[in-house]
Protein backbone atom coordinates (compact mmCIF):
# COMPACT_ATOMS: atom_id res chain seq x y z
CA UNK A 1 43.50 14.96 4.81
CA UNK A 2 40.12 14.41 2.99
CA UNK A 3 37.22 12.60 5.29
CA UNK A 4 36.26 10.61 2.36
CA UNK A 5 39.64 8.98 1.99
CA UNK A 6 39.91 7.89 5.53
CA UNK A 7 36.48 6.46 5.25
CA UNK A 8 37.02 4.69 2.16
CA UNK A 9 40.31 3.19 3.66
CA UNK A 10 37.75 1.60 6.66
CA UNK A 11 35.60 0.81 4.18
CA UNK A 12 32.97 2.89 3.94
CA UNK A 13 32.02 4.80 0.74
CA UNK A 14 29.94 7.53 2.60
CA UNK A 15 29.93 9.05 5.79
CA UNK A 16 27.56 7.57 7.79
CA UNK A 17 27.34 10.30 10.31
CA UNK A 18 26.07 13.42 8.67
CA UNK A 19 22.72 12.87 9.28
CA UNK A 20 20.89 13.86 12.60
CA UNK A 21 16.98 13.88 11.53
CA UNK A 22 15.50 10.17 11.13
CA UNK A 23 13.03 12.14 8.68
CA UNK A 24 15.66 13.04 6.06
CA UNK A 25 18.29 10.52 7.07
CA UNK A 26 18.48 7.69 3.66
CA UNK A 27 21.02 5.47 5.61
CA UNK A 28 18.27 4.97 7.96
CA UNK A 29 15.31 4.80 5.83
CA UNK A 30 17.23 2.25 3.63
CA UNK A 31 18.68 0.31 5.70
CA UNK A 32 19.06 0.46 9.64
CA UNK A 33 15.14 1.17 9.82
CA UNK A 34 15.07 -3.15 9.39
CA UNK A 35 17.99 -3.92 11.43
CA UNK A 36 18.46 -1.32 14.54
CA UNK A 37 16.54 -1.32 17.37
CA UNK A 38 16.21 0.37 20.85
CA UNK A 39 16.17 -2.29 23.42
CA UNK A 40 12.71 -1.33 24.10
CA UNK A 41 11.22 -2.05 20.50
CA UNK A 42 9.07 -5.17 21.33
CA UNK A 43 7.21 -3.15 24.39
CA UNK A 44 6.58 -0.20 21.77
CA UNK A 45 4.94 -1.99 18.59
CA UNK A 46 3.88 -4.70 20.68
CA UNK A 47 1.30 -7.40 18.76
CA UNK A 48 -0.50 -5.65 15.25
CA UNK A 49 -3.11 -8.31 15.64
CA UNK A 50 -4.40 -6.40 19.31
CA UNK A 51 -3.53 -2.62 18.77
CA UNK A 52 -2.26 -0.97 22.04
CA UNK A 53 -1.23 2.17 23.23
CA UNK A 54 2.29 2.90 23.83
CA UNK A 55 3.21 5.97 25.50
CA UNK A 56 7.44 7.03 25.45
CA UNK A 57 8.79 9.91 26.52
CA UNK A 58 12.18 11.09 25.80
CA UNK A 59 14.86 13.70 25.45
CA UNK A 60 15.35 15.31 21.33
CA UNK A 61 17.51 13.22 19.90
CA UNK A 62 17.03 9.90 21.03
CA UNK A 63 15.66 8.67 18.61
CA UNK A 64 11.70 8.74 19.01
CA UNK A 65 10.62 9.99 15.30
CA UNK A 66 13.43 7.21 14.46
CA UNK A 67 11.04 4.24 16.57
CA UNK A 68 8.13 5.93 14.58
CA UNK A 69 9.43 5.06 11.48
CA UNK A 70 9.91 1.57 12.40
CA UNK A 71 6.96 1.26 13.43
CA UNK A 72 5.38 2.43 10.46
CA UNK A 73 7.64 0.41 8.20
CA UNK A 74 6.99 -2.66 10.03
CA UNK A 75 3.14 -2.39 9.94
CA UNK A 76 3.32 -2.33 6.01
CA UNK A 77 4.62 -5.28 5.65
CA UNK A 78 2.83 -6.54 8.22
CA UNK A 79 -0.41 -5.74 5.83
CA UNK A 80 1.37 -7.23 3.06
CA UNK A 81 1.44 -10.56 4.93
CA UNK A 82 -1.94 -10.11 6.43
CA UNK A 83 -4.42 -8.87 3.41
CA UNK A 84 -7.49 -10.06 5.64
CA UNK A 85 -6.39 -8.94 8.82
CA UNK A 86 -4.70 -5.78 8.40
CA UNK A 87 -4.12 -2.32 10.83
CA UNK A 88 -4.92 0.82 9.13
CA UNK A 89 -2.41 3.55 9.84
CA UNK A 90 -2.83 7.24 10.91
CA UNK A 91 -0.14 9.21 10.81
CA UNK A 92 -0.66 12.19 13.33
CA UNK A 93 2.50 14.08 12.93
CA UNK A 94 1.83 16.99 11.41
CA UNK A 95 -0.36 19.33 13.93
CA UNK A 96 -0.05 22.93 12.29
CA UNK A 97 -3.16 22.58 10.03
CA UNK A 98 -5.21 21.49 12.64
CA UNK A 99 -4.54 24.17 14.82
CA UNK A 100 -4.66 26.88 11.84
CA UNK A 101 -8.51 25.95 11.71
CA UNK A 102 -8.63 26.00 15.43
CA UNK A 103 -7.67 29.16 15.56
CA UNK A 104 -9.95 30.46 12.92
CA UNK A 105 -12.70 29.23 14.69
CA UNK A 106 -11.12 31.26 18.31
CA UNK A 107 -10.83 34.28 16.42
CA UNK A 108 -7.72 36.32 16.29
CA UNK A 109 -7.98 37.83 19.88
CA UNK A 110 -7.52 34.17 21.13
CA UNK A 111 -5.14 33.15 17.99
CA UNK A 112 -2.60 35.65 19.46
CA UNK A 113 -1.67 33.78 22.59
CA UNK A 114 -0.91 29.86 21.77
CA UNK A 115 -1.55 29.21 26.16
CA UNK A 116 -5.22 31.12 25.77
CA UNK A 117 -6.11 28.86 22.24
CA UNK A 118 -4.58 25.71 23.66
CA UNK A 119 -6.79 26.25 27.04
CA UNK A 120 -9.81 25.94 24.63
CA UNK A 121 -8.18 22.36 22.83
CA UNK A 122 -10.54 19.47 24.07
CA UNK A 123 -10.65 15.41 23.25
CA UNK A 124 -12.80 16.00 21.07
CA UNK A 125 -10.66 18.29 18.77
CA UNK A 126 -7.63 15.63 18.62
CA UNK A 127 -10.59 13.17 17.86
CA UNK A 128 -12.06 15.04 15.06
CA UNK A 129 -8.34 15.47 13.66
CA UNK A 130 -7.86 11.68 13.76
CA UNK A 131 -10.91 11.35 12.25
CA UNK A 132 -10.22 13.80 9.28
CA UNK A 133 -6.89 12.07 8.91
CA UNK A 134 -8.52 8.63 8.84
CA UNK A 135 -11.76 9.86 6.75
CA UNK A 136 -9.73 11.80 3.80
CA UNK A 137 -6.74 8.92 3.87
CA UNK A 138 -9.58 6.43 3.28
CA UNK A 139 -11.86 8.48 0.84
CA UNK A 140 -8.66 9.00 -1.11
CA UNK A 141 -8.06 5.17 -1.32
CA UNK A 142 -12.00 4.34 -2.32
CA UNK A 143 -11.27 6.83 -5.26
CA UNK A 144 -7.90 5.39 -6.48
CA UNK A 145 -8.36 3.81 -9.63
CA UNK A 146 -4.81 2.41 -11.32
CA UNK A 147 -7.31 1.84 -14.68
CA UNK A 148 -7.64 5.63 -14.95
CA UNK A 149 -3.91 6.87 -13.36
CA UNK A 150 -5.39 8.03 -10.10
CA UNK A 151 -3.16 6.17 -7.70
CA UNK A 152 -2.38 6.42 -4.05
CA UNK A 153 1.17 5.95 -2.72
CA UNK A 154 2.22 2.83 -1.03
CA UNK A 155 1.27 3.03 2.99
CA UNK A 156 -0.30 0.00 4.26
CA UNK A 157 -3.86 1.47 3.81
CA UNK A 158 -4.34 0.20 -0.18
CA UNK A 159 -8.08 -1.14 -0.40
CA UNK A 160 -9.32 -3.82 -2.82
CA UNK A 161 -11.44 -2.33 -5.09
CA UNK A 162 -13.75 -5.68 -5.00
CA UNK A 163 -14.24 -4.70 -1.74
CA UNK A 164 -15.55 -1.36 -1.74
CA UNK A 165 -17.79 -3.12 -4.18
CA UNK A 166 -19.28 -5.35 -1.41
CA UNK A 167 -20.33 -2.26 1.01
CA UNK A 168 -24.23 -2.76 1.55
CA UNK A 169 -26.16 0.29 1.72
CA UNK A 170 -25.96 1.31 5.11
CA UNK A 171 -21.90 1.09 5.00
CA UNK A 172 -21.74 3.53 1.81
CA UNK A 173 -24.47 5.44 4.02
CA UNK A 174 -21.52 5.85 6.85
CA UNK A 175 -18.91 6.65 4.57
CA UNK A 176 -20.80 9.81 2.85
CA UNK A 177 -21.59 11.04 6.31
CA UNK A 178 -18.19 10.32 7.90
CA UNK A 179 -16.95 12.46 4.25
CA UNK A 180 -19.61 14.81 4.71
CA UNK A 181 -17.91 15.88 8.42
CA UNK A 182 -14.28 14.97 8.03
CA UNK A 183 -12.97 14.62 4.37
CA UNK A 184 -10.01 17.60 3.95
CA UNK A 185 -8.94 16.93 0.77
CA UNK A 186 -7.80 19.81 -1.91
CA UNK A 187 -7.73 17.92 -5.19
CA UNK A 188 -10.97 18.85 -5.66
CA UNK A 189 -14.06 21.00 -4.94
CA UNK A 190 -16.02 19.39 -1.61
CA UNK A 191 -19.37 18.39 -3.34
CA UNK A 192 -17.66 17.54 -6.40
CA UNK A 193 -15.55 15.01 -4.58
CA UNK A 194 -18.81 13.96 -2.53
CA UNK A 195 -20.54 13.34 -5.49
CA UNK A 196 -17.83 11.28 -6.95
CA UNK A 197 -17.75 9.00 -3.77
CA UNK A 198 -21.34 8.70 -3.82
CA UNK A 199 -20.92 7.44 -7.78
CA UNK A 200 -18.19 5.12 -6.79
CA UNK A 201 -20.25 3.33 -3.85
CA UNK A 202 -23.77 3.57 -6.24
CA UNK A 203 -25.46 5.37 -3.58
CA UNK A 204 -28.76 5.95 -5.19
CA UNK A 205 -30.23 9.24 -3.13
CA UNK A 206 -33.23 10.24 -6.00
CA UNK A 207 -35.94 10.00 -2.91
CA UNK A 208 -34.04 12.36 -1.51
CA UNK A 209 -35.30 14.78 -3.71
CA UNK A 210 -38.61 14.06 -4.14
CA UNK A 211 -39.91 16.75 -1.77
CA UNK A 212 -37.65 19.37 -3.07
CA UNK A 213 -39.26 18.83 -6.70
CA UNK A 214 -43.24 17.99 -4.93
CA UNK A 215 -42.50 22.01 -3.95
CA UNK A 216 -41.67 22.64 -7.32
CA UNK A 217 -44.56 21.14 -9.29
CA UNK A 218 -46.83 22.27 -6.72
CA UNK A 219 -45.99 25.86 -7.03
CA UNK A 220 -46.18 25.63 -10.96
CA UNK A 221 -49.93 24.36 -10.27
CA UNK A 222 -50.97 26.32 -7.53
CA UNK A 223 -49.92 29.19 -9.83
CA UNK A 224 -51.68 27.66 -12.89
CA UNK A 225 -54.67 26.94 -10.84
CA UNK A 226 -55.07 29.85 -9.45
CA UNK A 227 -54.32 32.27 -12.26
CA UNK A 228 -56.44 30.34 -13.94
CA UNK A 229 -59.70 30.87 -11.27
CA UNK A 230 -58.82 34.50 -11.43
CA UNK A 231 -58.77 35.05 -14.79
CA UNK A 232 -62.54 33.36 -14.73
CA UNK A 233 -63.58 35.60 -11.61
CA UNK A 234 -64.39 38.26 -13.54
CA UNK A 235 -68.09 39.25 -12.82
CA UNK A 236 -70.63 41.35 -15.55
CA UNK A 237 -68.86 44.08 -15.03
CA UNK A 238 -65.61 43.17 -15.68
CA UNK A 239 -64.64 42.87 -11.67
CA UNK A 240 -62.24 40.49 -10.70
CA UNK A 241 -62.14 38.67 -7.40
CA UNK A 242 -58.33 40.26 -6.35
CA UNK A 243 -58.09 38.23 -3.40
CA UNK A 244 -57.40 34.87 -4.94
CA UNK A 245 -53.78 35.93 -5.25
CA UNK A 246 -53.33 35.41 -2.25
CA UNK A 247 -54.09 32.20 -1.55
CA UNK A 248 -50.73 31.39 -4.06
CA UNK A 249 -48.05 32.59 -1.57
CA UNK A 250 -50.24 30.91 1.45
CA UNK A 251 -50.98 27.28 -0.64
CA UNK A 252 -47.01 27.10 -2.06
CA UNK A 253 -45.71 27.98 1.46
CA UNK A 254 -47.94 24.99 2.69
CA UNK A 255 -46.49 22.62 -0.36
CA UNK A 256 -42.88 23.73 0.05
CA UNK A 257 -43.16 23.07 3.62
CA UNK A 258 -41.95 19.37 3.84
CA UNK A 259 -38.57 20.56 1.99
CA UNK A 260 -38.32 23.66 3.84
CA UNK A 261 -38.09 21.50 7.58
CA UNK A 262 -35.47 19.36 6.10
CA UNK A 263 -33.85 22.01 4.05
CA UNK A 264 -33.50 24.02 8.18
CA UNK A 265 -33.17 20.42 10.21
CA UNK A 266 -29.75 20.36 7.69
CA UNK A 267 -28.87 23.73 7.77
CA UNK A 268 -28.88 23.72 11.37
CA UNK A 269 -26.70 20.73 11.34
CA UNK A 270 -24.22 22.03 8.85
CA UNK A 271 -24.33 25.51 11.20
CA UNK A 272 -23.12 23.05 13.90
CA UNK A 273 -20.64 21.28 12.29
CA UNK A 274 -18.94 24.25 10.62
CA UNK A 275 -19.02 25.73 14.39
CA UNK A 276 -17.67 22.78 16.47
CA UNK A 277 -15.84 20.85 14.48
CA UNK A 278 -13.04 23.36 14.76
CA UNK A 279 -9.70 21.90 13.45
CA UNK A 280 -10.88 21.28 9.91
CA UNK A 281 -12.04 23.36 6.87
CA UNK A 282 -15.80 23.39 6.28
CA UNK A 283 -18.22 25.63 4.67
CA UNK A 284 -21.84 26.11 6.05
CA UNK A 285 -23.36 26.28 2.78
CA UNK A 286 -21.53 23.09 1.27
CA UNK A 287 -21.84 21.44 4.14
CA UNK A 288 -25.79 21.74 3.78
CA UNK A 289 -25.87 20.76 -0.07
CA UNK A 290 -24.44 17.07 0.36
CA UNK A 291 -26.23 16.87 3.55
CA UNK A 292 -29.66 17.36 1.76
CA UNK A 293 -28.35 14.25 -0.85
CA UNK A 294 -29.23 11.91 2.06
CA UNK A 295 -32.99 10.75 2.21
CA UNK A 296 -34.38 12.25 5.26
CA UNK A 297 -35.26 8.88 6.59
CA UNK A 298 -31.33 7.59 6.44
CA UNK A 299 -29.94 10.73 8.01
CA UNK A 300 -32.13 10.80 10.90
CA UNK A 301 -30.63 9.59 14.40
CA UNK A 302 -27.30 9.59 12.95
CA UNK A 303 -24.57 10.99 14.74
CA UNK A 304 -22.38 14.38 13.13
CA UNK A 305 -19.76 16.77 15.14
CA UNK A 306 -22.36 19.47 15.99
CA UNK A 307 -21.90 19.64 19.51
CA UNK A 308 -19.20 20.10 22.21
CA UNK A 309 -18.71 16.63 23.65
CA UNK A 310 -16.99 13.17 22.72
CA UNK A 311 -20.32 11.13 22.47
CA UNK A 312 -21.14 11.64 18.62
CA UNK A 313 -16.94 11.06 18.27
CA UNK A 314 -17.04 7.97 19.10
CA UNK A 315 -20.36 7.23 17.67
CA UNK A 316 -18.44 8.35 14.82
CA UNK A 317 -15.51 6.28 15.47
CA UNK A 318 -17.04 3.32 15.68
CA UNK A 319 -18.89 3.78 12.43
CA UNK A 320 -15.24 4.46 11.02
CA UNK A 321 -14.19 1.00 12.27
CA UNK A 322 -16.51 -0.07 11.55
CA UNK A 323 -15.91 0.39 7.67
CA UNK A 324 -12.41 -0.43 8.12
CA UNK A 325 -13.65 -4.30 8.99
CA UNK A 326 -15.92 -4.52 5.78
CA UNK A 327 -12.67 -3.06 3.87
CA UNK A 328 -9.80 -6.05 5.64
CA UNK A 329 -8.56 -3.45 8.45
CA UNK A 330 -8.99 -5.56 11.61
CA UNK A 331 -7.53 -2.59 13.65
CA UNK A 332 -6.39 0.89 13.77
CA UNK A 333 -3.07 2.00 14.89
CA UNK A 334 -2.41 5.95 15.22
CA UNK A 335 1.26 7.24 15.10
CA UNK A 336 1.74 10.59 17.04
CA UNK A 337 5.38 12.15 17.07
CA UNK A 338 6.62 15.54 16.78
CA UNK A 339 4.63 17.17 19.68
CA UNK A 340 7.09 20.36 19.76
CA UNK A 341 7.16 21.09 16.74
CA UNK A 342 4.14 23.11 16.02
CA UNK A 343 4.28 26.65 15.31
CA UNK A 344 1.79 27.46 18.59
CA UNK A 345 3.62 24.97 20.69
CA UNK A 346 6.92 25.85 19.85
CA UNK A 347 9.09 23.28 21.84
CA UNK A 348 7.80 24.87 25.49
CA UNK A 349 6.75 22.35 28.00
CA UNK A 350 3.84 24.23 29.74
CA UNK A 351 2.43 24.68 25.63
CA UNK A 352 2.89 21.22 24.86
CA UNK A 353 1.24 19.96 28.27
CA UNK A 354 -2.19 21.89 27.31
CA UNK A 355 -2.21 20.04 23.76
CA UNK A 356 -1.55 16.83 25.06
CA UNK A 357 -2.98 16.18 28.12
CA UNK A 358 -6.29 16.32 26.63
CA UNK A 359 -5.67 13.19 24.73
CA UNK A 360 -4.45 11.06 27.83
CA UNK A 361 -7.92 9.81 28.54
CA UNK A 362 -7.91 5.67 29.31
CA UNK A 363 -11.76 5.70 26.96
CA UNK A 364 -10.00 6.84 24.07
CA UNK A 365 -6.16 5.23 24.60
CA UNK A 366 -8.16 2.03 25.61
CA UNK A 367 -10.83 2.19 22.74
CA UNK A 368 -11.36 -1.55 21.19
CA UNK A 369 -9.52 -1.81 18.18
CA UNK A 370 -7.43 1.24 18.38
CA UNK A 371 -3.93 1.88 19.56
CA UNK A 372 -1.88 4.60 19.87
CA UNK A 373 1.73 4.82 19.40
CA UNK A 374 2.57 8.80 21.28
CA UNK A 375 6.42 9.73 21.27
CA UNK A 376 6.77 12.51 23.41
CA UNK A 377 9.11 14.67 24.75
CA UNK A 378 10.85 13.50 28.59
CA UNK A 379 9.92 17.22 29.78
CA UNK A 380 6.17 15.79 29.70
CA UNK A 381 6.64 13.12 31.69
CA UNK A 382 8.16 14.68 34.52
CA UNK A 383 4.80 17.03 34.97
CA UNK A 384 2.99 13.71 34.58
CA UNK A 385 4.37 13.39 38.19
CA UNK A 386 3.48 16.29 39.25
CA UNK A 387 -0.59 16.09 37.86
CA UNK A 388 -3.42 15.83 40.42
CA UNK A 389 -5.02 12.20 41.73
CA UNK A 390 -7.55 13.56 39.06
CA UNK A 391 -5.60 13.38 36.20
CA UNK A 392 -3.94 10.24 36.72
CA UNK A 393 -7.73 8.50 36.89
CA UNK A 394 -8.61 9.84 33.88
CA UNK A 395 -5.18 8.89 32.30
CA UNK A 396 -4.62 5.56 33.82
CA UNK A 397 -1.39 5.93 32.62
CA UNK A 398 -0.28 2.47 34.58
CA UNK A 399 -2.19 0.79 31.73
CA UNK A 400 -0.79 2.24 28.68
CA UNK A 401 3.35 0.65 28.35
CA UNK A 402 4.36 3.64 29.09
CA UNK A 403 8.40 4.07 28.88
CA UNK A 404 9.53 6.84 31.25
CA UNK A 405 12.65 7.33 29.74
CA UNK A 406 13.83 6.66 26.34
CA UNK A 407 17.40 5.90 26.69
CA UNK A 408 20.60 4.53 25.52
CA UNK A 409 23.42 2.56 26.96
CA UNK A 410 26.75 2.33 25.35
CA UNK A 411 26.42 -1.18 24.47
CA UNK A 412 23.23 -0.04 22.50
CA UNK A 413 24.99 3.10 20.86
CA UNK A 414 27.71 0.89 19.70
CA UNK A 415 25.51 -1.51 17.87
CA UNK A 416 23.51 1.40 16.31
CA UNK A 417 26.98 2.49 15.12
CA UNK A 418 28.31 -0.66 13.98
CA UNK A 419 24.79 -0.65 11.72
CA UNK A 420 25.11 2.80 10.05
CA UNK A 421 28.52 1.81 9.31
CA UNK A 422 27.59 -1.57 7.85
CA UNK A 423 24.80 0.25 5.84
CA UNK A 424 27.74 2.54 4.31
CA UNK A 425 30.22 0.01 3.74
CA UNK A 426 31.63 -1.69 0.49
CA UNK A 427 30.66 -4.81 -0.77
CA UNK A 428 32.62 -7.30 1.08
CA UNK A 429 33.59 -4.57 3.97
CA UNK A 430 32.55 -5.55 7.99
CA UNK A 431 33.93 -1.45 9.43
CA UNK A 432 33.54 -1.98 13.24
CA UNK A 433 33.68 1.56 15.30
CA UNK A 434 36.48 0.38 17.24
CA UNK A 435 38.72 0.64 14.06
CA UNK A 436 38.63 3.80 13.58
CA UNK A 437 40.08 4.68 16.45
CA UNK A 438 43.98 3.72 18.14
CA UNK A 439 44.08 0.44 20.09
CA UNK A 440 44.87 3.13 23.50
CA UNK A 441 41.42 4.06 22.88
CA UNK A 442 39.98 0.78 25.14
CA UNK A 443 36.84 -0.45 23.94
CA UNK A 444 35.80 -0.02 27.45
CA UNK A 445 36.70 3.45 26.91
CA UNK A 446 34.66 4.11 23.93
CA UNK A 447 31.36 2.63 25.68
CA UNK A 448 31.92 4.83 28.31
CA UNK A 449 31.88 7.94 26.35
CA UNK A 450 29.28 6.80 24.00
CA UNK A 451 26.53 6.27 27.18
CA UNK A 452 27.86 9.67 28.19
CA UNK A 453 26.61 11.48 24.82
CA UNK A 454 23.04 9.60 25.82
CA UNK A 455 21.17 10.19 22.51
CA UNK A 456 21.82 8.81 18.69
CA UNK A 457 21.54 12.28 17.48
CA UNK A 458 24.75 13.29 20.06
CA UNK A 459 26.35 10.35 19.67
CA UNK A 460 26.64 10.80 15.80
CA UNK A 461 27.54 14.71 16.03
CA UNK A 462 30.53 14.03 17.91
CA UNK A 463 31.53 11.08 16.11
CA UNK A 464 31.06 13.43 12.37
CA UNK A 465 33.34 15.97 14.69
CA UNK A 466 35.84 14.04 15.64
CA UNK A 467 36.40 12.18 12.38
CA UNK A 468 36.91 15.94 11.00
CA UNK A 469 38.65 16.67 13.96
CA UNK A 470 41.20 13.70 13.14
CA UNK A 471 41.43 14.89 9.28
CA UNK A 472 42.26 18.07 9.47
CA UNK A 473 45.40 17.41 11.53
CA UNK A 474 46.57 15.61 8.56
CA UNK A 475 47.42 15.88 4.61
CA UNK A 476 46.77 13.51 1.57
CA UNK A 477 50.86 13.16 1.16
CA UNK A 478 51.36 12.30 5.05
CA UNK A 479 47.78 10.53 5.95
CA UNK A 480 46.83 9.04 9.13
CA UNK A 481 43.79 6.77 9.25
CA UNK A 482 43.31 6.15 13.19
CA UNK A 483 42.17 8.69 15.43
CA UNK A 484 44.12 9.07 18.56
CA UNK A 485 43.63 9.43 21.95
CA UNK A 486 44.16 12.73 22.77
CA UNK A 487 41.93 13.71 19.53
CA UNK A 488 39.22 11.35 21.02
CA UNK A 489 39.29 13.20 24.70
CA UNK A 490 39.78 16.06 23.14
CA UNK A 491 36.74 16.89 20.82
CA UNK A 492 34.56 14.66 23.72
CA UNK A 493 35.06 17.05 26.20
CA UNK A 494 34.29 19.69 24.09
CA UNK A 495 31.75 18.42 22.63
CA UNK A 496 30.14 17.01 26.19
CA UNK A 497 30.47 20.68 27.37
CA UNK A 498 28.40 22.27 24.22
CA UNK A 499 26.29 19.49 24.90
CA UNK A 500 25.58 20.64 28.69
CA UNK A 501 25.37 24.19 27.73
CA UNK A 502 22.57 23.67 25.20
């Protein structure tokens, strides 16, 4: 017997269970992404207008990355609503770049064990990486312009161009810097895509030059000058005075001096950027040639990642929210998901703990303005329990909605169910769970076995099993389009058993 047939008799003109990643899944990206919720939705996206930090932890497979999505989804339309009090997103899901860099900066000795490397991960580094998310996702939207083709995609973070037009000095100032340290883009080379940002915010910067070419005309006359006094030294006898050339490398060392400080005061800077501001890609030498486009006067006193602490991060932060309030963005929410998934972590609990824990710090999670939505795995929060007096001051934890357990009852399961099937169904079609199934199979019964499989992602493996299950004990001539009891029991004690051995 053919699945599709015995869904299409229920009503449903594809199978609504035989996808088990939120990321690729289209049934929930069109549809049950507006209209299925975990019970504890409210408590996790809480109020857009006053960003806070929401902390779950739960097993793979409940649904986190899922909640994520929502999330997401629903702050976009909560900007388009809102266009002068919106939250600018950061999505900080995708960790293997960031600790690519990291590890180029370790060296491989380090880069060979993931516990050694992720021993040396600070605040700091997850700050910087929020920051180069933030900085390049923002640069990238100051650049857009839909009169030439360059467009951005549509994620909440769109910028009116009359806007950007409005930034005073000191605000395009703070955006060139914040580029200068944290813009990762590839589309083009760094200082060409610097000086394009510059163009866009009219960021005049000739005085930043002017003792760069004071060095240069002042060599050309000291030269002049002094040729010129030797070539008239000559005595009766033809004798010239010899030691006038020197005065030329003594008096152009003395007028280059000016651009030679400021040429090492950025160098130095650029040296310390490109050597603690570890999990992005920066070059010494580029990193010096848009520094030196800033009048010395406007870059002094201003804070750059050149050190190993937080204290120019959130100097930095704050300049980056700075922005975001000139630009509409009344707040800043950051998405984190997918914890195990890096390459260094690889899924292990002890791995995961030393790239995490950094980040639970109450200063940051509590930071004005800023909110963090962090789905982690349940293993975490079980060594939360077991972290010193220490740790739990610095985490505050008791402040941050955190949701110990991310879980399902079969009540809940059902309804998510019910709205994959609804998503799948034909026009006209209501397809309840229950009705796939014989009336011996109670609907007390089903609950029960649903809040057994715990997790979405379970839940809809054994319900794509057993509907295959069912099928194949059938033909197209003889067909049979309710699963029976002993089918149900059947594949869920299997299936419960695989379940328990993975």
């Amino acid at each position: 017997m053919n699945t599709q047939s015995f869904l299409e008799h229920h009503g449903i003109i594809r199978n609504p269970f035989a996808e088990e990643d939120a990321q690729t899944d289209p049934v929930f990206k069109q549809h049950c992404i507006r209209n299925a919720y975990h019970p504890a939705w409210d408590k996790v996206y809480g109020d857009p207008t006053e960003p806070a930090t929401a902390i779950i932890f739960g097993p793979k497979g409940s649904g986190k990355t899922a909640m994520r999505l929502q999330v997401d989804q629903h702050l976009i339309q909560f900007n388009e609503q809102n266009p002068e009090d919106r939250v600018y997103i950061i999505r900080y899901d995708d960790f293997n770049p960031f600790l690519d860099h990291f590890c180029e900066r370790l060296g491989k000795r380090a880069a060979r064990k993931p516990e050694k490397a992720l021993d040396a991960w600070r605040l700091w580094d997850h700050m910087d990486a929020i920051l180069c998310l933030g900085v390049t996702e923002l640069v990238d939207q100051v650049l857009a312009d839909p009169a030439a083709g360059r467009k951005t995609r549509v994620d909440g973070n769109q910028i009116d161009p009359s806007r950007i037009d409005k930034l005073d000095r000191n605000d395009a100032r703070d955006l060139l810097l914040l580029a200068a340290c944290y813009d990762q883009s590839t589309t083009s080379t760094f200082t060409g895509r610097f000086e394009q940002l510059r163009k866009r915010l009219h960021f005049q910067n000739w005085t930043a030059s002017i003792d760069f070419w004071f060095a240069s005309i002042w060599t050309v006359l000291v030269v002049v000058v002094i040729g010129w006094m030797f070539y008239n030294s000559a005595d009766e006898e033809g004798v010239r005075t010899w030691n006038l050339l020197w005065l030329i490398p003594i008096l152009a060392f003395l007028g280059k001096l000016p651009y030679l400080i400021r040429w090492t005061k950025c160098q130095l800077a650029a040296m310390g950027i490109h050597r603690h501001m570890r999990v992005g890609k920066r070059e010494t030498g580029a990193v010096r040639k848009v520094l030196l486009q800033f009048p010395a006067k406007e870059l002094e006193s201003q804070p750059v990642p050149r050190y190993d602490r937080t204290d120019d991060r959130y100097e930095l932060l704050r300049k980056f929210q700075g922005l975001l309030a000139q630009l509409g963005f009344g707040g800043m929410i950051v998405l984190m998901d997918r914890v195990d998934e890096p390459h260094m972590t690889g899924g292990k609990p002890e791995l995961m703990r030393r790239f995490v824990w950094p980040m639970l710090d109450n200063k940051l999670l509590k930071h004005p303005g800023l909110g963090f939505k962090m789905m982690l795995p349940e293993e975490l929060h079980r060594d939360t329990e077991r972290e010193t007096r220490e740790f739990h001051e610095r985490a505050r934890l008791d402040k941050q909605n955190v949701i110990p357990s991310f879980q399902w009852t079969g009540e809940s399961l059902y309804d998510v169910t019910r709205s994959r099937m609804m998503a799948c169904a034909a026009e006209g079609r209501t397809p309840q769970p229950k009705d796939l199934f014989e009336d011996d199979v109670s609907y007390d019964k089903m609950l029960a076995a649903f809040e057994s499989l715990r997790v979405p992602r379970h839940l809809f493996r054994f319900l794509y099993r057993v509907v295959s299950e069912h099928c194949n004990q059938f033909t197209d001539t003889d067909p049979q389009y309710q699963i029976s009891r002993s089918t149900f029991e059947t594949s869920l004690a299997v299936y419960t058993r695989e379940m328990d051995r993975s």
